[in-house]
Protein backbone atom coordinates (compact mmCIF):
# COMPACT_ATOMS: atom_id res chain seq x y z
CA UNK A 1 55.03 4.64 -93.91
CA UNK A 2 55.69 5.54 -97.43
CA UNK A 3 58.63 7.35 -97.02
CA UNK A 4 60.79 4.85 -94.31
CA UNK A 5 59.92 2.29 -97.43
CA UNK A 6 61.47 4.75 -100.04
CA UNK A 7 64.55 5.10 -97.97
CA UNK A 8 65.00 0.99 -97.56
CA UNK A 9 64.44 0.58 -100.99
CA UNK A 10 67.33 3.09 -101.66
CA UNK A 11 69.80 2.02 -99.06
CA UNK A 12 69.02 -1.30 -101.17
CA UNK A 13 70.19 -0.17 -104.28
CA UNK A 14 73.30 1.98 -102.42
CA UNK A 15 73.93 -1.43 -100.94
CA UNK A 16 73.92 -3.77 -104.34
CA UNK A 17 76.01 -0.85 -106.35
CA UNK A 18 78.37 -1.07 -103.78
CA UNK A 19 78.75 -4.50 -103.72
CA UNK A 20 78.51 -4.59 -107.78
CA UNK A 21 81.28 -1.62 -108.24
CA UNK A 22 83.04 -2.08 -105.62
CA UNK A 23 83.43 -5.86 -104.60
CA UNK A 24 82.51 -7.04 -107.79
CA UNK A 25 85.49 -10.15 -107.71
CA UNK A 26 88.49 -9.84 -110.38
CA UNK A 27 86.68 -6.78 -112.11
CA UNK A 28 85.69 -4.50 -108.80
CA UNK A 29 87.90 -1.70 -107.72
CA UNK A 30 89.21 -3.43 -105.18
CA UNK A 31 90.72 -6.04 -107.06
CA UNK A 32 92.51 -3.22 -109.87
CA UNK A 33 93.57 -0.89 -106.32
CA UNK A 34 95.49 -3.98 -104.81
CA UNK A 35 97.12 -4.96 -108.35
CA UNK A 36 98.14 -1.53 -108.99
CA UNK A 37 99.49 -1.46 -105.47
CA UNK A 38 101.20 -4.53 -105.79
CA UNK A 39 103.05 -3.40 -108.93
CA UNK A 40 104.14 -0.04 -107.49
CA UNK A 41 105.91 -1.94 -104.76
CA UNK A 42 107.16 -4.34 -107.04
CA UNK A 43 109.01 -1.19 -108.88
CA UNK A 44 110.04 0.57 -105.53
CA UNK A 45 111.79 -2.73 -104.87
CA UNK A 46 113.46 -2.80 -107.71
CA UNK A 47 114.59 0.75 -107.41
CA UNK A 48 115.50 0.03 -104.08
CA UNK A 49 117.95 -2.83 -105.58
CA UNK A 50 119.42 -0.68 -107.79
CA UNK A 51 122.07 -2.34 -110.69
């Protein structure tokens, strides 16, 4: 008994640093991978243009 409520205690933590880290609004990694993403095809673009 003691041990299945060690391991839902910690797939309660793994689940609230995920959600903290990774989905944390404008300051998860989510949020900086799509802005990065959306600037490097905002300069392919404009390479693609060329002068």
């Amino acid at each position: 008994m003691r041990n299945i409520l060690i391991t839902v205690m910690m797939l309660i933590v793994v689940a609230l640093l995920f959600t903290n880290i990774v989905n944390n609004g404008s300051t998860g990694m989510r949020n900086n991978i799509q802005t990065k993403g959306e600037t490097a095809n905002t300069d392919i673009s404009a390479l693609r243009a060329g002068p």
